[in-house]
N, C-alpha and C. Protein backbone atom coordinates (compact mmCIF):
# COMPACT_ATOMS: atom_id res chain seq x y z
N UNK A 1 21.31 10.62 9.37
CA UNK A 1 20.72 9.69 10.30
C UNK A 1 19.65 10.42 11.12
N UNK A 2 18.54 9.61 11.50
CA UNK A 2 17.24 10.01 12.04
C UNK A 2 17.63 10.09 13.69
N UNK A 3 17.54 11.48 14.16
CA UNK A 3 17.38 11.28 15.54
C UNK A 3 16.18 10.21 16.27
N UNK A 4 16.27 9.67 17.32
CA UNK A 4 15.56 8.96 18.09
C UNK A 4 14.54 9.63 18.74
N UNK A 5 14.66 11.13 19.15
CA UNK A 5 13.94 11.85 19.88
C UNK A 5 12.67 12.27 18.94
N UNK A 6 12.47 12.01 17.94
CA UNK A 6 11.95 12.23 16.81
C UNK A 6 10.18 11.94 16.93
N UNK A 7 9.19 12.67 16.94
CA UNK A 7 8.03 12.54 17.00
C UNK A 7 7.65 11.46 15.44
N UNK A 8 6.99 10.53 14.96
CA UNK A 8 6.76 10.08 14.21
C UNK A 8 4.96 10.37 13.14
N UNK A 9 5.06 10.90 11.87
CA UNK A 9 4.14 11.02 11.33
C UNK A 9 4.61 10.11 9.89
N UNK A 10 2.84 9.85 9.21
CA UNK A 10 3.28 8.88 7.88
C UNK A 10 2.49 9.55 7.00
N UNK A 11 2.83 9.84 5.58
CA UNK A 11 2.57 9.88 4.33
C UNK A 11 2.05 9.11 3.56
N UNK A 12 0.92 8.54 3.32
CA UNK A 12 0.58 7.67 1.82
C UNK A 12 0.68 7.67 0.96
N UNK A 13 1.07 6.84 0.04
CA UNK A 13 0.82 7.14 -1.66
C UNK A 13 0.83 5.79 -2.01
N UNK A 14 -0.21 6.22 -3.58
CA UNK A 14 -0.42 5.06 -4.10
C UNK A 14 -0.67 5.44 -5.52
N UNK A 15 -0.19 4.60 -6.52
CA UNK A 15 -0.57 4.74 -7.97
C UNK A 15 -0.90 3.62 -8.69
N UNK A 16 -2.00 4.34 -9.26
CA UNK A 16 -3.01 3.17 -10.00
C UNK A 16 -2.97 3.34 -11.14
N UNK A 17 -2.99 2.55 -12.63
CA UNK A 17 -3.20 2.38 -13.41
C UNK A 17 -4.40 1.36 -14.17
N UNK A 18 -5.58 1.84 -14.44
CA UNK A 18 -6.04 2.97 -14.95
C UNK A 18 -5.88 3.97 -13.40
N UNK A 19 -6.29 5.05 -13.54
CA UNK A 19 -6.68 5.72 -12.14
C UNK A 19 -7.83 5.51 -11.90
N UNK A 20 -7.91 5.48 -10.30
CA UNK A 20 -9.34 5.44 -10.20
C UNK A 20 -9.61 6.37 -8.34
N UNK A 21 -10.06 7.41 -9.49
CA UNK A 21 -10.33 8.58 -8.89
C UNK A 21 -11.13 8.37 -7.10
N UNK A 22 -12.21 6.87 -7.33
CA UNK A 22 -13.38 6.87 -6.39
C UNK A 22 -12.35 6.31 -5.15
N UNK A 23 -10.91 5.89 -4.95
CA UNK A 23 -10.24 4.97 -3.59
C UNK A 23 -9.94 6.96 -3.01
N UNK A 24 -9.45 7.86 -3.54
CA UNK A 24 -9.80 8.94 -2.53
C UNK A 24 -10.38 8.91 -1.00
N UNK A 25 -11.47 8.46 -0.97
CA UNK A 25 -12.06 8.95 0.49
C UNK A 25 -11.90 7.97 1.27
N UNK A 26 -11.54 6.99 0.52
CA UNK A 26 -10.35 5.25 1.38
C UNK A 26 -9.34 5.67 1.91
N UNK A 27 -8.80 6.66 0.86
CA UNK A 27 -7.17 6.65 1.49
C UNK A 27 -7.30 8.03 2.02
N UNK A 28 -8.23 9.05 1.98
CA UNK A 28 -8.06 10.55 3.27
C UNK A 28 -9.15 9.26 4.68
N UNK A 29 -9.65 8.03 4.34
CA UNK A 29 -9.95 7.63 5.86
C UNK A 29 -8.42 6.66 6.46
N UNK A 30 -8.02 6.01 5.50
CA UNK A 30 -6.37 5.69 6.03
C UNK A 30 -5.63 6.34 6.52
N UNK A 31 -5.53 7.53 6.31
CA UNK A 31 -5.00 8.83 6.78
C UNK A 31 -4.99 9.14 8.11
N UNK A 32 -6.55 9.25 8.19
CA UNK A 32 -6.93 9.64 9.67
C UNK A 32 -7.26 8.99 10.91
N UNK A 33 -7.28 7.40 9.88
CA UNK A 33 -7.31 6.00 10.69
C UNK A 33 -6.14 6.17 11.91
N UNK A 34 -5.08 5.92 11.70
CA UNK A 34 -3.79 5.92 13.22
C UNK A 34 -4.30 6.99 13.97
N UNK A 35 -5.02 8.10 13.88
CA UNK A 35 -5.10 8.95 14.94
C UNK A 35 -6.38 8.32 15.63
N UNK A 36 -7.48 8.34 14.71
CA UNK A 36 -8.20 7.53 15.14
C UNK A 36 -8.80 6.94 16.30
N UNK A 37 -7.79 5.81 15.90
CA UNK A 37 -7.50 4.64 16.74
C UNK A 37 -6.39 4.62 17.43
N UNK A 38 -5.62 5.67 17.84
CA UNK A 38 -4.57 5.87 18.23
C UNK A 38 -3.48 4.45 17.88
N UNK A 39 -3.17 4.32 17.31
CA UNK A 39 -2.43 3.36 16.66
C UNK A 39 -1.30 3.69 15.68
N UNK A 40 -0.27 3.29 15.87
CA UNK A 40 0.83 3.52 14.64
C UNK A 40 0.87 2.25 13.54
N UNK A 41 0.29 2.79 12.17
CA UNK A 41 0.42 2.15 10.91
C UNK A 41 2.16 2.34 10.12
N UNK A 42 2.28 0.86 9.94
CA UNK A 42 3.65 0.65 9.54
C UNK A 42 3.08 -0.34 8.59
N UNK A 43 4.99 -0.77 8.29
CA UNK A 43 4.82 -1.65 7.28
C UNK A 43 4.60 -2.72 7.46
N UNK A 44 3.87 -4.01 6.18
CA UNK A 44 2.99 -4.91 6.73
C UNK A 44 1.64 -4.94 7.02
N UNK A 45 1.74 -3.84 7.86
CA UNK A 45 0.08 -3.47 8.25
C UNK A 45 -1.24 -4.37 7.03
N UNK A 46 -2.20 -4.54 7.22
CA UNK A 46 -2.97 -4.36 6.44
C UNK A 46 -4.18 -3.52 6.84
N UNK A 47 -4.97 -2.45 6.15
CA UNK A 47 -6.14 -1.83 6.96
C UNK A 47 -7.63 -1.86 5.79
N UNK A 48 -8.86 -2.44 6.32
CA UNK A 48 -10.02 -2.82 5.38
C UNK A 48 -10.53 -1.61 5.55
N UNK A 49 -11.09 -1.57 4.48
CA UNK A 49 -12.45 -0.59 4.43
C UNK A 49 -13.87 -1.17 4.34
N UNK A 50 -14.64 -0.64 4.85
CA UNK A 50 -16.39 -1.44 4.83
C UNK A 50 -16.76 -1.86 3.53
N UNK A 51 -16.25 -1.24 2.64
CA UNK A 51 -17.22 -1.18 0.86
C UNK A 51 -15.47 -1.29 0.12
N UNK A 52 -15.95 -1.92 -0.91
CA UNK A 52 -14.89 -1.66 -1.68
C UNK A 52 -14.75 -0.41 -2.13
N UNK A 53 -13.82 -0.01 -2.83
CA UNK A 53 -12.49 0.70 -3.17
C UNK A 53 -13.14 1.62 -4.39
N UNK A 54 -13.40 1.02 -5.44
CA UNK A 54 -14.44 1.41 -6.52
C UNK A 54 -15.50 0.48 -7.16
N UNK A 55 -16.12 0.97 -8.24
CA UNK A 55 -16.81 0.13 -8.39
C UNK A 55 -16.41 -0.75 -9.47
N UNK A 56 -16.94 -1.97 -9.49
CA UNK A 56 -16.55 -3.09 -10.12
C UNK A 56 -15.24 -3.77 -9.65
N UNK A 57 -15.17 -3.55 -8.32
CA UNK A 57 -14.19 -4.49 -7.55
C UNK A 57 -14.91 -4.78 -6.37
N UNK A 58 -13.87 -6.17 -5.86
CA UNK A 58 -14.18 -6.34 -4.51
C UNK A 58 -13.03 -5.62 -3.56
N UNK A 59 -12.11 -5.45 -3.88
CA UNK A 59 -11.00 -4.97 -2.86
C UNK A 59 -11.25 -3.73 -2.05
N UNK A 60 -11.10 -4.41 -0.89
CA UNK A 60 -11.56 -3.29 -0.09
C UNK A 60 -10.99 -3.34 1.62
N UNK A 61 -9.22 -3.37 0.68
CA UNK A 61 -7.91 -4.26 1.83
C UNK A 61 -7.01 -3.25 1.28
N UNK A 62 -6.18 -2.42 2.32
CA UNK A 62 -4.74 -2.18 1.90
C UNK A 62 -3.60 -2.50 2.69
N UNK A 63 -2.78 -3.20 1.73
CA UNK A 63 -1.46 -3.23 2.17
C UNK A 63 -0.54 -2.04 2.78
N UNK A 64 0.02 -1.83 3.50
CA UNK A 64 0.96 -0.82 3.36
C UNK A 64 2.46 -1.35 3.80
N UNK A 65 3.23 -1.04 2.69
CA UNK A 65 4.42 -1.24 2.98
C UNK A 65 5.85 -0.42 2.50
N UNK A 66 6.85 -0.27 2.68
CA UNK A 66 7.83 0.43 2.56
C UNK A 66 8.61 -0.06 0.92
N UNK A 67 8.05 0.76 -0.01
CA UNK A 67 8.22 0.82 -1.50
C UNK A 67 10.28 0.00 -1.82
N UNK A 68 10.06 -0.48 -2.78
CA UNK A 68 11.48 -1.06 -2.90
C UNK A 68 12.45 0.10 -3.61
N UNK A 69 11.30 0.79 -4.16
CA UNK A 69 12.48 2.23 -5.19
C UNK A 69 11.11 3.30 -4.19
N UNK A 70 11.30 3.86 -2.91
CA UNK A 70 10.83 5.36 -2.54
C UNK A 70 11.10 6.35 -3.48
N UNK A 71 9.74 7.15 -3.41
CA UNK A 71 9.99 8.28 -4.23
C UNK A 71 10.46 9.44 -3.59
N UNK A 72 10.39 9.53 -1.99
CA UNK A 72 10.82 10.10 -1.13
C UNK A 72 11.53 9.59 -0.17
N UNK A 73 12.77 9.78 0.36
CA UNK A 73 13.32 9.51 1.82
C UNK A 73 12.74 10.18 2.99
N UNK A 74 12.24 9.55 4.14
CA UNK A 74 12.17 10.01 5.29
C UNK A 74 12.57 11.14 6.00
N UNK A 75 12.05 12.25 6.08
CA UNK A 75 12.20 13.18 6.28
C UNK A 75 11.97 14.11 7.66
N UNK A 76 13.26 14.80 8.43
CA UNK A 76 13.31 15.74 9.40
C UNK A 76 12.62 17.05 8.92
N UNK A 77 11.43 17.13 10.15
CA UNK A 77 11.31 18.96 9.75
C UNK A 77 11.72 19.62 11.20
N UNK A 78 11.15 20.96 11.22
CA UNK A 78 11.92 21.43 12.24
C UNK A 78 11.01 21.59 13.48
N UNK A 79 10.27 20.61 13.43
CA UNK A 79 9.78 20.60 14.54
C UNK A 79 9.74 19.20 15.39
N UNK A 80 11.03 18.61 15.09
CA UNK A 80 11.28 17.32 15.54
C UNK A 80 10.47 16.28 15.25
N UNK A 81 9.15 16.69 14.15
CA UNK A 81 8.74 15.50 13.69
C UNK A 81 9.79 14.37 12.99
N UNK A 82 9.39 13.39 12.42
CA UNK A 82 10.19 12.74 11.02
C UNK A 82 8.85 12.20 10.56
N UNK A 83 8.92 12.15 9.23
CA UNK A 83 7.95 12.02 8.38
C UNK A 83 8.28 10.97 7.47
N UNK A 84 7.63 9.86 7.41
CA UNK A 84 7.65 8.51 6.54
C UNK A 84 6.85 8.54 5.54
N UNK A 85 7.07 8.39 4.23
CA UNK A 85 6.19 7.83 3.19
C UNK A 85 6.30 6.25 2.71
N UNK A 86 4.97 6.25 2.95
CA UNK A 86 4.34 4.57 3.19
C UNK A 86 3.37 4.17 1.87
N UNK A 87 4.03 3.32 0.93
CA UNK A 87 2.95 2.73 -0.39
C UNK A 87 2.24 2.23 0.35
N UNK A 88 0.63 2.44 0.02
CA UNK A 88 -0.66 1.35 -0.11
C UNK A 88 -1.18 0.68 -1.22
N UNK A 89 -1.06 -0.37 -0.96
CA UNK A 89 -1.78 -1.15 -2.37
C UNK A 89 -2.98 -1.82 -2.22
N UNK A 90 -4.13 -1.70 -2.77
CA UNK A 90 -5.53 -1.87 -2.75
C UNK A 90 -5.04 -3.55 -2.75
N UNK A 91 -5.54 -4.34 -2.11
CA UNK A 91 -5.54 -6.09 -2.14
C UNK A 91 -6.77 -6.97 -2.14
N UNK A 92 -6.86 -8.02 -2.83
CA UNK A 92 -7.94 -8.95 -2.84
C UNK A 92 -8.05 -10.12 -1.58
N UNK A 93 -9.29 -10.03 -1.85
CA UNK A 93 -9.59 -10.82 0.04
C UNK A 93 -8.30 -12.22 0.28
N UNK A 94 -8.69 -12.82 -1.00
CA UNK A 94 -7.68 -13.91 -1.00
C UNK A 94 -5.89 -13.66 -0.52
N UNK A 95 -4.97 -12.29 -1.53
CA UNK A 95 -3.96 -12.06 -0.61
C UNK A 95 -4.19 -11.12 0.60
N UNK A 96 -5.15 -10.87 0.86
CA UNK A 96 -5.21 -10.82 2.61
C UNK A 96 -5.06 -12.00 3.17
N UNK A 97 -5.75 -13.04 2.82
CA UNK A 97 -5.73 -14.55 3.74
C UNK A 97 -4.25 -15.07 3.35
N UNK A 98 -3.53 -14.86 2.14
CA UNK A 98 -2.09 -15.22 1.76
C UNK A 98 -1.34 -14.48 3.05
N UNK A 99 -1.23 -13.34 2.71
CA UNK A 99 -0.55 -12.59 3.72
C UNK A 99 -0.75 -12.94 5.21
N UNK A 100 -1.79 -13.31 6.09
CA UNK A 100 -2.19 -13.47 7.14
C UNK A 100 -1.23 -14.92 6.71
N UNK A 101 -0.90 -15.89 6.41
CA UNK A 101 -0.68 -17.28 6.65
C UNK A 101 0.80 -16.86 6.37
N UNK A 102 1.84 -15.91 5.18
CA UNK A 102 3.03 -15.74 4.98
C UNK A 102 3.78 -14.54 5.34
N UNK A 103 2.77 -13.73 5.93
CA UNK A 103 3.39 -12.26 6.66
C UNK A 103 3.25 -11.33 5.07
N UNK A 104 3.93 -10.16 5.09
CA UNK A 104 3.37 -9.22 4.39
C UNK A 104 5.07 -9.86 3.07
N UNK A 105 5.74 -9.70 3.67
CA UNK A 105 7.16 -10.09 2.88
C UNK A 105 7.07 -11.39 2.08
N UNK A 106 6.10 -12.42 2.74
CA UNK A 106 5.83 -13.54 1.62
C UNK A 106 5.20 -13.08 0.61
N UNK A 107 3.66 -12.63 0.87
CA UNK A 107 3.24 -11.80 0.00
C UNK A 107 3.99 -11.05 -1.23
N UNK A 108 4.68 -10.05 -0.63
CA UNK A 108 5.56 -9.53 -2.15
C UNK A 108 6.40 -10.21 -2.76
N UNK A 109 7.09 -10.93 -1.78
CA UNK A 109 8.08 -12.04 -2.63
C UNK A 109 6.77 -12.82 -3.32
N UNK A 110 6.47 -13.01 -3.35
CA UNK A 110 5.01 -13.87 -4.37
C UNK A 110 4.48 -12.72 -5.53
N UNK A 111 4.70 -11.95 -5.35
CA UNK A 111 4.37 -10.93 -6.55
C UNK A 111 5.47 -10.77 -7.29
N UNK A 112 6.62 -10.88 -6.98
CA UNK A 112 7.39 -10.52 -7.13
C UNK A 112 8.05 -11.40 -7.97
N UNK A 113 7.75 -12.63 -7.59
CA UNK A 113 7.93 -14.05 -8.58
C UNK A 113 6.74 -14.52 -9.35
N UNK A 114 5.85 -13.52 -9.31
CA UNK A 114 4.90 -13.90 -10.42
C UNK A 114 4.97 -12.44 -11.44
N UNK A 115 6.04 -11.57 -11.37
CA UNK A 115 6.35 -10.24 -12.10
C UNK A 115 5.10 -9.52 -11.90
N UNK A 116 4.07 -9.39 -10.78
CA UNK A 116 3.47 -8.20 -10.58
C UNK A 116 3.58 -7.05 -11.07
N UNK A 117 3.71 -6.36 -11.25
CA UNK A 117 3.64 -4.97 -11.20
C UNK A 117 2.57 -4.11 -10.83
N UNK A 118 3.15 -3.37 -9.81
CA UNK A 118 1.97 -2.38 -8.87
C UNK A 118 2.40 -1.32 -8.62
N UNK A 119 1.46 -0.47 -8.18
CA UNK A 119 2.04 0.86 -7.70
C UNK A 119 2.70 1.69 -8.48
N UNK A 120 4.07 2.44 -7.78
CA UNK A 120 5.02 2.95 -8.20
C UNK A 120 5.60 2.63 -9.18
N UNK A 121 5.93 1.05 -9.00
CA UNK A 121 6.92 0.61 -9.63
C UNK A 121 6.71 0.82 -11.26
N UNK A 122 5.37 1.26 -11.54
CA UNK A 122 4.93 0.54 -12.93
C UNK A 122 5.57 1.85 -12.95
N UNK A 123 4.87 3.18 -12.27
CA UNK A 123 4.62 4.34 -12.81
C UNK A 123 6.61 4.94 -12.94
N UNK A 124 7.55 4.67 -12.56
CA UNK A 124 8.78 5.03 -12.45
C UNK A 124 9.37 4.41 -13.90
N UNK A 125 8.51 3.72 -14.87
CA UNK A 125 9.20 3.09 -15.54
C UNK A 125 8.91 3.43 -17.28
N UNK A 126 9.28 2.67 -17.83
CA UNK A 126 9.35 3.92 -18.85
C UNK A 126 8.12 3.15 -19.91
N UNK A 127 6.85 4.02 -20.38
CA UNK A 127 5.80 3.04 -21.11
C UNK A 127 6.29 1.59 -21.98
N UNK A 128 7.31 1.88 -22.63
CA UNK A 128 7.90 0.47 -23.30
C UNK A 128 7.76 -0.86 -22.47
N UNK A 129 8.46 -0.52 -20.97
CA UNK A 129 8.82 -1.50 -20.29
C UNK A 129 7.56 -1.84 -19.74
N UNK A 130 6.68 -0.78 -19.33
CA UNK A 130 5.54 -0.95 -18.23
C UNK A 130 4.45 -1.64 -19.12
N UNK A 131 4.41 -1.95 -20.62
CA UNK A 131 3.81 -2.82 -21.15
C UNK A 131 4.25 -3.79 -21.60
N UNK A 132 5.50 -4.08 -21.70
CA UNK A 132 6.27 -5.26 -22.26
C UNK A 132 6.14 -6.30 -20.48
N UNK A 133 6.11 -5.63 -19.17
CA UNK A 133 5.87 -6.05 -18.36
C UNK A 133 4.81 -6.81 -17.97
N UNK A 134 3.52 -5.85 -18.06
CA UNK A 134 2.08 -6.35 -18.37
C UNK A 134 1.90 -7.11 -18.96
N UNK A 135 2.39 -7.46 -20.54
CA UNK A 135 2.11 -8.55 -20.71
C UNK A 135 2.46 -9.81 -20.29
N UNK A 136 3.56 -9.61 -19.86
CA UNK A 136 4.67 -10.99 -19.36
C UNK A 136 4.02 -11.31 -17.87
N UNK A 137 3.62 -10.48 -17.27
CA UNK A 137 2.64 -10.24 -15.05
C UNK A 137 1.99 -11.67 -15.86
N UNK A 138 2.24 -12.40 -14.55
CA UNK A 138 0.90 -13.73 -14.55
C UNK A 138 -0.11 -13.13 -13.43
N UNK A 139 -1.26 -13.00 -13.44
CA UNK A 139 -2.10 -12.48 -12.87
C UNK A 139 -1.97 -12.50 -10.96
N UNK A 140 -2.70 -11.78 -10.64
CA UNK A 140 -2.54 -11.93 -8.85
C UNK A 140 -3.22 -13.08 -8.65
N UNK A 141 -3.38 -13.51 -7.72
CA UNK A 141 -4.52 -14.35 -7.04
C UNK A 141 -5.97 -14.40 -6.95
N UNK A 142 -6.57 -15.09 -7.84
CA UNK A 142 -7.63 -14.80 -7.92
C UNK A 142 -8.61 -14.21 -6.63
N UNK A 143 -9.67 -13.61 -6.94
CA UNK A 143 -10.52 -13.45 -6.48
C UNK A 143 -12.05 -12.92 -6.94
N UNK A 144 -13.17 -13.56 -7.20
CA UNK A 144 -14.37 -13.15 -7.29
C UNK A 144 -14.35 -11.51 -6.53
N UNK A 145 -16.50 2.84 4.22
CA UNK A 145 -16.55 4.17 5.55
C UNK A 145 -15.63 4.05 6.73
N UNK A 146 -15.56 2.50 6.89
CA UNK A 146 -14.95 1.96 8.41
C UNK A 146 -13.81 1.18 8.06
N UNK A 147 -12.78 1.96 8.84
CA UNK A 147 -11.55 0.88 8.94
C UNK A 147 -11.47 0.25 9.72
N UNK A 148 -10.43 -1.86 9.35
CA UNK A 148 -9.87 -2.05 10.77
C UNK A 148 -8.51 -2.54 10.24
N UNK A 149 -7.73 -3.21 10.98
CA UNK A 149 -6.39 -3.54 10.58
C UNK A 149 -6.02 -4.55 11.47
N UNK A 150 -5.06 -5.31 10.50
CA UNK A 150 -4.42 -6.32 11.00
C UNK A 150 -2.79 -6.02 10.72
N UNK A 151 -2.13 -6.32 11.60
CA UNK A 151 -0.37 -6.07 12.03
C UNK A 151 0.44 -7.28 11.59
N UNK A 152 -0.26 -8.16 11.43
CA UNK A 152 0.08 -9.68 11.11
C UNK A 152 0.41 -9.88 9.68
């Protein structure tokens, strides 16, 4: 159990399939975003970036939320920090406006009943499944430097 006295820092991660090397300097500015702005990023959160993500997308939204299979537990070091690792998932303008109207938990329950697969989840799983999956995913929701964020 996590002491209370506990200074709080967060971890990102995110996995993409294909990779795409160019969301890097998105996610070292997500990073440095909560200090920033002195602000604590949790789950739910959503935080934009000015430009999209890479090229040949528009997304240029991340989710962040607390993974259903973590690849890490929350962690004490010895300097009374505790340390959280927090999934981000790159999102389309449209489930930003989903999410803003159903909270971040409607949202995944909506992926979740349309067999999404994102992130982690694909990458923990074994290639058989992670394409027998893909094919069966009914697509997301359509959609045709500076962060900000919404808590909502």
């Amino acid at each position: 159990m996590l002491n209370t006295h506990l200074r709080r820092s967060v971890e990102f991660y995110l996995g993409l399939r294909p990779e795409r090397d160019e969301i890097a300097s998105s996610l070292a500015d997500l990073a440095l975003y909560a200090k920033r702005q002195n602000v604590i990023v949790d789950h739910g959160h959503t935080i934009s970036a000015e430009k999209p993500f890479w090229t040949n997308t528009e997304m240029h939204h991340f989710l962040v939320s607390r993974s259903s299979a973590p690849l890490l537990d929350p962690i004490e070091l010895e300097n009374d920090i505790h340390v959280e690792f927090l999934q981000v998932t790159p999102i389309f303008e449209s489930e930003l406006r989903y999410k803003k109207k159903h909270q971040a938990e409607g949202l995944l329950d909506l992926w979740e009943s349309r067999h999404v697969a994102f992130g982690i989840r694909v990458a923990v799983q074994s290639p058989r499944t992670a394409k027998r999956q893909a094919r069966r995913s009914r697509s997301r929701l359509p959609d045709k430097g500076h962060l900000t964020a919404d808590s909502h």
